[in-house]
Structure formats: C-alpha cells, structure tokens
Protein backbone atom coordinates (compact mmCIF):
# COMPACT_ATOMS: atom_id res chain seq x y z
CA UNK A 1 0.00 0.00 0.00
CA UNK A 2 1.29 3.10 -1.40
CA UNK A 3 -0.61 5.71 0.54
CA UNK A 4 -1.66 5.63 4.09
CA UNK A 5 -4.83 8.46 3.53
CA UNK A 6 -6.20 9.35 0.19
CA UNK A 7 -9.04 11.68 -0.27
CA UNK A 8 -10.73 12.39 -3.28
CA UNK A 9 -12.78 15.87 -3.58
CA UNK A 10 -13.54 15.36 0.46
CA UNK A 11 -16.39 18.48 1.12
CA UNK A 12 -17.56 18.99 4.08
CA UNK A 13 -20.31 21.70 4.25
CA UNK A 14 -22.67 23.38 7.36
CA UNK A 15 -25.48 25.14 5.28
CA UNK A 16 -24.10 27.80 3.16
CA UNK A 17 -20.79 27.56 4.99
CA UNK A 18 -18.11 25.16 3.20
CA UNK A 19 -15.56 23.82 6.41
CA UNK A 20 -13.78 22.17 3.75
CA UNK A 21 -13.37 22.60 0.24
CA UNK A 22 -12.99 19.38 -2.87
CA UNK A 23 -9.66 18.11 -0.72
CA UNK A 24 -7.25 16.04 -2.85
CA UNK A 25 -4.78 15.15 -0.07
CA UNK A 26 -2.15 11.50 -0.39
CA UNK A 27 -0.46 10.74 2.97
CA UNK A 28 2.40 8.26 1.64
CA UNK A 29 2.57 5.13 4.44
CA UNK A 30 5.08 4.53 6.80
CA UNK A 31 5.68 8.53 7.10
CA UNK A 32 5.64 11.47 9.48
CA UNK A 33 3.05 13.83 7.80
CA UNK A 34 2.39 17.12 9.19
CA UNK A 35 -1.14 18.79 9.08
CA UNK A 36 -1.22 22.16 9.82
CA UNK A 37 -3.62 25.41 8.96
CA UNK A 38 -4.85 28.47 10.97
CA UNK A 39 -8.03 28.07 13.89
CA UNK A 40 -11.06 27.69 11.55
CA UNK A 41 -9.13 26.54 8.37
CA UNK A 42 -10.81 23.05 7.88
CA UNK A 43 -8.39 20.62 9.88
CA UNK A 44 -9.81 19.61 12.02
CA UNK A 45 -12.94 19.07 9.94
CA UNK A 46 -10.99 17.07 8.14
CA UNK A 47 -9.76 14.79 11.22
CA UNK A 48 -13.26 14.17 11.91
CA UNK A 49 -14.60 12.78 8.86
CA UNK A 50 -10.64 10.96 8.48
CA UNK A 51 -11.35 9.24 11.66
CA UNK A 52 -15.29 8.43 11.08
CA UNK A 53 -16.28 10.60 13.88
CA UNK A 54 -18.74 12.58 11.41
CA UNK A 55 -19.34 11.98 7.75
CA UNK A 56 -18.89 14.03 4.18
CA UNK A 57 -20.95 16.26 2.78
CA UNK A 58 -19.74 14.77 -0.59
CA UNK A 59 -16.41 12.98 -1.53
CA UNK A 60 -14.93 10.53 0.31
CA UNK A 61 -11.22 9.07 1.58
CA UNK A 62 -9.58 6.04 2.03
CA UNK A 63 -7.65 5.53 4.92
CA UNK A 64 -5.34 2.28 5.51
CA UNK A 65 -6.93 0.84 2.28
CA UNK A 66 -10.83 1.21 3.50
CA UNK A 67 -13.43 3.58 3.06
CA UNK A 68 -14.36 6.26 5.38
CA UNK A 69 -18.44 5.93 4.35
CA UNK A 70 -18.47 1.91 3.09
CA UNK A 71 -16.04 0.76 5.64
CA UNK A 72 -16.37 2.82 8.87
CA UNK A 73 -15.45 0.07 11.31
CA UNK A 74 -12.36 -1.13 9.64
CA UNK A 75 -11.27 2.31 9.34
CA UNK A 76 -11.65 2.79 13.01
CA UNK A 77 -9.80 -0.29 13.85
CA UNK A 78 -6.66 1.19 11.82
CA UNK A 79 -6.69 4.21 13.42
CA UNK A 80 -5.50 5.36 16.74
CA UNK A 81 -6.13 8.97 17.81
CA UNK A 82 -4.09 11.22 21.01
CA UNK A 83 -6.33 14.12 21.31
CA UNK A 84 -5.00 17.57 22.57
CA UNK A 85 -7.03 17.62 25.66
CA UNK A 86 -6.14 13.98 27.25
CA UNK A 87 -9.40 11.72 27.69
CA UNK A 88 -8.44 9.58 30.07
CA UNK A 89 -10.13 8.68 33.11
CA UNK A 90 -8.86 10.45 35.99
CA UNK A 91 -9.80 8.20 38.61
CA UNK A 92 -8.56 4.85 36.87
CA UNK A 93 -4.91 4.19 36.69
CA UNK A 94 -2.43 4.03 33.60
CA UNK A 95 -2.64 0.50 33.06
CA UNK A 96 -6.72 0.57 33.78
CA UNK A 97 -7.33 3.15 31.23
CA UNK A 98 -5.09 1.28 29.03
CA UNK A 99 -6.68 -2.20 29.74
CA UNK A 100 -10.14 -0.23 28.74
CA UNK A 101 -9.12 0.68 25.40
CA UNK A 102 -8.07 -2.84 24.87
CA UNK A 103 -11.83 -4.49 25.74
CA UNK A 104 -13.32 -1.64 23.65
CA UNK A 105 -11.40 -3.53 20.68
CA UNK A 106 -12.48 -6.86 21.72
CA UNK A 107 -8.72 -8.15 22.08
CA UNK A 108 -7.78 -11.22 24.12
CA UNK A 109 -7.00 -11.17 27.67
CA UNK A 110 -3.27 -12.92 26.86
CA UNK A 111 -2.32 -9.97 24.17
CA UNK A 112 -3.97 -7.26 25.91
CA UNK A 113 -1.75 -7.87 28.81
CA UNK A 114 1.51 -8.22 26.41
CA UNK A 115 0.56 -5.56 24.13
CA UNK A 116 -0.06 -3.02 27.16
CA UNK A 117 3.41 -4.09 28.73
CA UNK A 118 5.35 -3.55 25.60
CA UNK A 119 3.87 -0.42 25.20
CA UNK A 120 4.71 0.97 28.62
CA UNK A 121 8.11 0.17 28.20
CA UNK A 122 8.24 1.39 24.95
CA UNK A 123 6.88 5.20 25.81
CA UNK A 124 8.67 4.27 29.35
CA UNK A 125 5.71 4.66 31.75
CA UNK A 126 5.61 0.99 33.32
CA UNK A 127 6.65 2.55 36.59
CA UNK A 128 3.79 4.70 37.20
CA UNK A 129 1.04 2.07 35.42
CA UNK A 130 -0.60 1.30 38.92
CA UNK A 131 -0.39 5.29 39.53
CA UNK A 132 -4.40 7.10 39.19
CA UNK A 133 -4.47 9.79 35.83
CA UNK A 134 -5.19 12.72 37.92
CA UNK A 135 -2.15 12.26 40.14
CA UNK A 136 0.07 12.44 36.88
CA UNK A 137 2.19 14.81 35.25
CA UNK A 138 1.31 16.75 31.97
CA UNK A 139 3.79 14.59 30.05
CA UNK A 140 3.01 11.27 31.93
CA UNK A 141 -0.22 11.71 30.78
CA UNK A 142 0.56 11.94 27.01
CA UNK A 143 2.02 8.97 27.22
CA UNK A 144 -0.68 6.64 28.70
CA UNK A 145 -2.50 8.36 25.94
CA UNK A 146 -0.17 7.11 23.76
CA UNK A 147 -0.69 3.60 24.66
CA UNK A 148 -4.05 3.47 24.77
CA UNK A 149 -4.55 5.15 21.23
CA UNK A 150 -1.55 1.99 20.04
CA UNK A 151 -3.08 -0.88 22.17
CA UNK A 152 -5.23 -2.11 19.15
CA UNK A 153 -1.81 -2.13 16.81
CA UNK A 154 -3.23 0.62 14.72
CA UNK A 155 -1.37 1.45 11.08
CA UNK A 156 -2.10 5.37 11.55
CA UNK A 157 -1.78 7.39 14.20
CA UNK A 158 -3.32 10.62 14.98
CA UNK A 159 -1.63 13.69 17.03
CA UNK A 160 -2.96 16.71 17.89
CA UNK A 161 -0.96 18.96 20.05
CA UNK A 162 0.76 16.48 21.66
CA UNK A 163 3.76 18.24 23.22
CA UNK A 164 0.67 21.36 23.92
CA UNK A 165 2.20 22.51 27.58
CA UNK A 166 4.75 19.84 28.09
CA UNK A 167 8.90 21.39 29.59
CA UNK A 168 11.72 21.24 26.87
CA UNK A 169 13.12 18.20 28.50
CA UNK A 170 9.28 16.12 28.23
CA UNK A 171 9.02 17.31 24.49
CA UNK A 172 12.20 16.16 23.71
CA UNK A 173 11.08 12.47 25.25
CA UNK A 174 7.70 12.37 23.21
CA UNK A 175 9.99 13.48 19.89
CA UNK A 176 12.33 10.52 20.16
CA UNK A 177 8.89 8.63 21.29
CA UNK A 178 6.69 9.85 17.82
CA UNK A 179 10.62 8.55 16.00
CA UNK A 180 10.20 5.65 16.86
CA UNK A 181 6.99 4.72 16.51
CA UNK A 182 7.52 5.43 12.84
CA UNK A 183 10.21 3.71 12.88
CA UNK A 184 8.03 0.70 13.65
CA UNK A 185 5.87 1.32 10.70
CA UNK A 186 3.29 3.41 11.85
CA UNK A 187 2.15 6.25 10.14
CA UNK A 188 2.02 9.44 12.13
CA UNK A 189 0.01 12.51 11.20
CA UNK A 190 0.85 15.12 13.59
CA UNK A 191 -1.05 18.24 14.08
CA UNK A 192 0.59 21.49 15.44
CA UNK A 193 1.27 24.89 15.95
CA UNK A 194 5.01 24.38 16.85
CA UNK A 195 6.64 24.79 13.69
CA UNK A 196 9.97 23.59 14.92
CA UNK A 197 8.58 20.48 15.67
CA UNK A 198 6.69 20.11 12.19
CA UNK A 199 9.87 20.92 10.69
CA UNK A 200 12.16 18.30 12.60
CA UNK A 201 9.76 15.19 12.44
CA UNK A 202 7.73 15.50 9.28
CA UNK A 203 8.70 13.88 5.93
CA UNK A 204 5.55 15.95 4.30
CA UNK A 205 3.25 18.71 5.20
CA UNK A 206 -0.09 19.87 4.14
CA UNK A 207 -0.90 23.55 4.91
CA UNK A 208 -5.27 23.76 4.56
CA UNK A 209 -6.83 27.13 4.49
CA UNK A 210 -10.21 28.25 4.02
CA UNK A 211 -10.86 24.58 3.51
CA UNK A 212 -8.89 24.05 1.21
CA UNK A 213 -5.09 22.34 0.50
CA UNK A 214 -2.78 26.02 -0.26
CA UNK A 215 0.48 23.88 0.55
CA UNK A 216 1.86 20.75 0.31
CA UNK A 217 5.89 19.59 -0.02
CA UNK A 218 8.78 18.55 2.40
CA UNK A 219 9.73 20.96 4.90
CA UNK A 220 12.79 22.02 2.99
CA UNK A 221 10.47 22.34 0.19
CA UNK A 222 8.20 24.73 1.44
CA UNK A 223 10.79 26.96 2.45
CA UNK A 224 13.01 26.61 -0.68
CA UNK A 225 9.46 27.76 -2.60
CA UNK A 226 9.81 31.16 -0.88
CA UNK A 227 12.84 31.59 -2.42
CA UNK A 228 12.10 30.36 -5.81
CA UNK A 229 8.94 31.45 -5.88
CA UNK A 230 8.45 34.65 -3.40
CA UNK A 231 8.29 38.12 -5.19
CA UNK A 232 9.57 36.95 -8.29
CA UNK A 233 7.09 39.39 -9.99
CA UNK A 234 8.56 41.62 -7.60
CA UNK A 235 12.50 40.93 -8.91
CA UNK A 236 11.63 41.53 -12.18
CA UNK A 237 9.64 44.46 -11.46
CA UNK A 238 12.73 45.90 -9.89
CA UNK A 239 15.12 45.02 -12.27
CA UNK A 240 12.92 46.73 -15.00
CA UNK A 241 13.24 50.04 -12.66
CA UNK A 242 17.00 49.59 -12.42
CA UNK A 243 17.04 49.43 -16.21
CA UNK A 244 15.00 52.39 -16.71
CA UNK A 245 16.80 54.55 -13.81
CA UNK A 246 20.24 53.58 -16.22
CA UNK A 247 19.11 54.58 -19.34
CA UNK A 248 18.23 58.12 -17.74
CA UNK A 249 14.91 58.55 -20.16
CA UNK A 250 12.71 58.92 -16.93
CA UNK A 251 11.84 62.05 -15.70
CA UNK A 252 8.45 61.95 -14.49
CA UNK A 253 7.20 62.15 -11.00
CA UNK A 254 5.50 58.91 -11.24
CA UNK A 255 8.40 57.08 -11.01
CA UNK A 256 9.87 58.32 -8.20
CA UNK A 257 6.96 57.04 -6.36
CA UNK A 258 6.89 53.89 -8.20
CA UNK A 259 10.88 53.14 -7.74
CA UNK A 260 9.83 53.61 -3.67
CA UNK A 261 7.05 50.74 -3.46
CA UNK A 262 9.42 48.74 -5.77
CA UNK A 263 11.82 48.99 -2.91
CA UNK A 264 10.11 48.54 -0.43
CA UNK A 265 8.63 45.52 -1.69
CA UNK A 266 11.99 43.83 -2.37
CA UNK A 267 13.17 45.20 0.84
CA UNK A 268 10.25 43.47 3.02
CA UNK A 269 10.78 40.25 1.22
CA UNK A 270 14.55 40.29 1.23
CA UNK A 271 16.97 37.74 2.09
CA UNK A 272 19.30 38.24 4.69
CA UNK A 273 23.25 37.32 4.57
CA UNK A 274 25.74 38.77 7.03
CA UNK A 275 29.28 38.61 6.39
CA UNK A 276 32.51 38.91 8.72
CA UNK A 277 35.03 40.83 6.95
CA UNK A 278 38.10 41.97 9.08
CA UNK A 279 38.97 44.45 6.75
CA UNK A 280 36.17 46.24 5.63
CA UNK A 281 36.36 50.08 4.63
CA UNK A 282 34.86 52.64 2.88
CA UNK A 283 35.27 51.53 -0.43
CA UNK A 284 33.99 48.11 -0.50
CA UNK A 285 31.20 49.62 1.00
CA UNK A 286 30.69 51.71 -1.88
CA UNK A 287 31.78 48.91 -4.10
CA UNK A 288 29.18 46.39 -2.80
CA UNK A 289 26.17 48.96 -2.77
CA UNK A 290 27.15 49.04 -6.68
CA UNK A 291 25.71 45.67 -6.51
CA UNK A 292 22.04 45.58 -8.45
CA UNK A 293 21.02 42.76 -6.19
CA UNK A 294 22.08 44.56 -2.78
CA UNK A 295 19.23 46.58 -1.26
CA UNK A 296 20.60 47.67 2.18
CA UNK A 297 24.04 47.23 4.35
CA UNK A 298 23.89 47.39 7.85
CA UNK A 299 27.56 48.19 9.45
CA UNK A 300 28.85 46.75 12.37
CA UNK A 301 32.01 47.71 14.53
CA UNK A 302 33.13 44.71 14.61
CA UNK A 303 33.24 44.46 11.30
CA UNK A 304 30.18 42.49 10.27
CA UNK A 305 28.23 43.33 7.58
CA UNK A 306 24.52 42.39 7.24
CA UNK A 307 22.76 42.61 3.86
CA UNK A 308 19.49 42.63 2.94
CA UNK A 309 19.27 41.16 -0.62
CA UNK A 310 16.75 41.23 -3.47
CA UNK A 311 15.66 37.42 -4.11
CA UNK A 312 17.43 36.76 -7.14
CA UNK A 313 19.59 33.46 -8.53
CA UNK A 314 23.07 34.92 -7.93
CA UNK A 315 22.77 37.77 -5.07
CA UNK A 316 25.07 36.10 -2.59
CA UNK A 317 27.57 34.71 -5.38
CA UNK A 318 27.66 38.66 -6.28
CA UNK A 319 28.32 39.74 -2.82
CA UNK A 320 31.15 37.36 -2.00
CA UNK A 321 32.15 37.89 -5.77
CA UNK A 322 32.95 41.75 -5.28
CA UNK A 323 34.02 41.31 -1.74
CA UNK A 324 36.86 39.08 -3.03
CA UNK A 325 37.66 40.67 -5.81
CA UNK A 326 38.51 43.85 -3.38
CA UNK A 327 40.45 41.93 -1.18
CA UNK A 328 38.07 41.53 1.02
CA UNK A 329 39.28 39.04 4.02
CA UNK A 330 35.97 36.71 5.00
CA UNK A 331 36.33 35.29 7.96
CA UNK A 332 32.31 33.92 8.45
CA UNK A 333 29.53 34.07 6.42
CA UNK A 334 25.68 33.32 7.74
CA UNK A 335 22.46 33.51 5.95
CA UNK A 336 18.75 33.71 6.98
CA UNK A 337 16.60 31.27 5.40
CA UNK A 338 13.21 31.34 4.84
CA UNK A 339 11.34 29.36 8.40
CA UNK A 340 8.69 26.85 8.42
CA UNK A 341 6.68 29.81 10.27
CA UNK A 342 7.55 32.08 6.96
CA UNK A 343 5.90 29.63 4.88
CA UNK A 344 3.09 29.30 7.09
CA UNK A 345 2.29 32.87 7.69
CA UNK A 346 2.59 34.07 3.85
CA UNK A 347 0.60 30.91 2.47
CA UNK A 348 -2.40 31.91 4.75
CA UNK A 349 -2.14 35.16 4.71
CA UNK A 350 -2.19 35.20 0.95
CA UNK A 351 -5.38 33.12 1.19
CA UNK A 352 -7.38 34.84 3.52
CA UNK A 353 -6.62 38.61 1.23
CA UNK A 354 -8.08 36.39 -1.43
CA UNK A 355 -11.52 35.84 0.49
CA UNK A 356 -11.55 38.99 1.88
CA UNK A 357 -11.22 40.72 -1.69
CA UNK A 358 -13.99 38.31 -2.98
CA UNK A 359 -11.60 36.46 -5.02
C-alpha cells in the first residue's frame, strides 16, 4: 500500500458555509506527515470525517486501504487517535485506562496484557502504570495516551498537540517517542502549531486554508518555494526600474513614487546574509552597494556586515564575488533562510486577502 490516507474531492459543508473545500490530499505510508492550517481553516474538519467521527458532505477518503463511508469500522480499527485535551479517566490508573481501550477492541485477555506491557516500556511509563491519571504529570499523561490510542496495533496514528504545555526536556522524550513509533511502521500525522517540531519530524506537510489544501511539499520544500517562488514578480519588477533609472529617459514624477514601493517591496521580502570581513572600509562599501542585487548594508564595529538582498539566482555569489575581488578578508559568512513559520504565515495570509477581496 502506497498511501496511508487518500481523499478524493472530500467536502464537508454546514449550510451555506463550506468547512472544507474538494480536498485532494495522499499521505504516503510509513511517514511522518504534518497537518497544519490556521483556527477555523478546515483541519480539524478534516480529522473528523478521516477518523469516522462525522461523515462528508460529498467525496470521500480512504484511509489504511478502507473507506471512510463503506467501511467505517475497519477504518476505526486502523486508526489510533491522542487528542490535545487527554481523555483519560482520571480516577482509573495508567494500566486501567489502558486495559479499557483494549476491551473496547475486543482483544484477548493474553495480548492485551503483552501488548499493554510492551507499550509501557516502549513510551517508558511501566513505573507509574498502577499510579491514578489525575495524580500524573502533563507529560506522563501523554504517554498513557499514547498507549491506549496503540493498544489495538493501529497502522495510523493521529496527534494533535501532543507536546501542547509539556517542559523542553518532556518534548524532547515524546519526539524521540513519535521517531520511533515510525520507525516501527506506523504512520504518524501530527497536528501542530510548533513549527519547529513540524519541521524536525515530518517527511511531508499539508498547509489547509479556508478549507482548502494552499500547501503541500517537504519541509525544505516549502521553504526553498519562498525563495524560488516569493516576489519573483517583484525581482523583475525591480530590475525593469534599475534598467530604466540607467538609461536616464525617466523624468516623471510617477516614477519616483513607483521606484519607492518597488523597494520597499523587495526590501520586506529580502533575504538576509551577514558577512565577517576583518577588513572592511569605505570603499567596499561603496563597491558592494554598486551591486544591483544589494538593497541595504547594515555596518557593524566589529566588522560584520549584514545585507538585505533582493531574491534573485546569484545575489550572494555577487556579494562574496565583489568582496573578493577587493580583497576583502571573509572570515564567516551566515544567511537567513526562509522558516517553516515564513511559509506558514505568507501561504495563509495570501489566502485569507483572497476571500476577503472576494476572489
């Protein structure tokens, strides 16, 4: 099996309001997929009808090979789900909560009690099992969640939130945790707002807005698209200006004003580089601002400069080009790459000026 989720034009509709929008969506198997959109963009419609807990509007999905609308119960038995807010029982203990899930699947007293064991020690909770829910840590928590949502051997596994409130040092232990179940052939979709986290355990993610799917790639992808894609209207706009500016045939007011948005467009979408050089003066200064690509320099004392730069092909191979070529002596070089958080913010944001212009 190829794909571990498939949906195929999967609508979801309240009246006249559409929660989500003809999704086309492929979750390979065996991978660490991240779902992710703004509060009220569709995902966790989406969940829902994924998991069986409410159906389509129109559409449908398959999810570990079955049906969502045909094959409900089979679906169910693939999944497992670890909701943001816990819902365990408070005044049952790890290994009763556990042992609860377990009959609610029908399983066999022999690999209930083997499957809950290996578990424990898996997420490393055997030493509280006989401890009651409410008396438990965040984090401890999480993880009796955790094996109750895998008692049933589920292929996919659901997350939402799941480090939501948990210390640096608990995170980290639920990271490894959410490895290694993959590792073991389960199929995680995790659903967050910590973009770091996305960024480090995901193999794909799928950014949904207004309902429907406005990003999908690897994590390096997504971020690599701002750079290949972001402003490049914008470049070209600006490079037109340049040309003009050259030629000296422009004298009218109007493009004064129009050179100033053009810059400050580039500028606000500009990559950043900052360069070390131990012998910077004047004249590279001068020299480098000679640079077409080179929007601002920001002097240090130390020596450092930062650049903003307009987002074209060569922009840093100019820089280091001319800095060189001066006799320039490098001693470090940094750049600012586009985040996860970047990708996030301009893909929804670009979306919701679209609705709110009636697009």
């Amino acid at each position: 099996m190829k794909y571990a989720i498939e949906t195929f034009d999967l609508t979801k509709r309240y009246g006249n309001f559409v929660a989500v929008d003809a999704l086309d969506l492929k979750v390979k198997n065996k991978s660490i997929f991240g779902f992710l959109g703004p509060n009220g963009a569709g995902k966790t419609t989406t969940i829902k009808m994924l998991t069986c807990l409410i159906p389509p509007t129109s559409g449908t999905a398959q999810v570990s090979g079955f049906d969502i609308i045909k094959s409900p119960d089979e679906v169910r038995q693939k999944i497992g789900m670890v909701p943001q807010l816990v819902s365990l029982y408070g005044d049952l203990t790890a290994r009763e909560n556990a042992e609860l899930c377990a009959d609610y699947y029908g399983m066999p007293r022999d690999l209930k009690e083997q499957r809950i064991n290996e578990l424990m020690e898996l997420v490393d909770i055997k030493y509280a099992e006989n401890k009651l829910i409410r008396q438990m840590s965040g984090g401890q928590r999480q993880k009796v969640s955790v094996v109750a949502s895998l008692v049933h051997q589920p292929d996919i596994l659901f997350l939402d939130e799941p480090t939501i409130g948990l210390d640096p040092t608990t995170k980290s232990v639920l990271w490894e945790l959410i490895d290694e179940l993959n590792q073991k052939g389960h199929t995680i979709i995790l659903c967050s707002h910590d973009m770091y986290e996305v960024d480090m355990l995901c193999d794909h993610i799928g950014i949904i807005n207004l309902g429907k799917l406005a990003a999908f790639d690897t994590p390096q992808g997504l971020k690599d698209s701002i750079l290949t894609k972001n402003d490049n209207k914008a470049s070209n706009v600006g490079e037109i200006v340049r040309e003009l500016e050259e030629s000296e045939i422009i004298s009218h007011p109007s493009f004064s004003r129009l050179k100033t948005i053009v810059n400050k467009s580039e500028i606000d979408n500009a990559r950043e580089m900052s360069l070390m050089i131990s012998n910077s003066d004047s004249e590279l200064i001068k020299r480098l601002y000679q640079i077409p690509s080179v929007l601002e320099i920001e002097t240090h004392p130390s020596g450092r400069l930062t650049f903003k730069l307009a987002n074209t092909e060569n922009a840093v191979t100019q820089v280091i080009s001319v800095v060189m070529e001066t006799g320039g002596n490098i001693t470090s070089i940094s750049t600012k790459d586009p985040s996860l958080e970047d990708v996030f913010t301009k893909v929804t944001a670009k979306k919701v000026k679209k609705e709110e212009a009636g697009e």
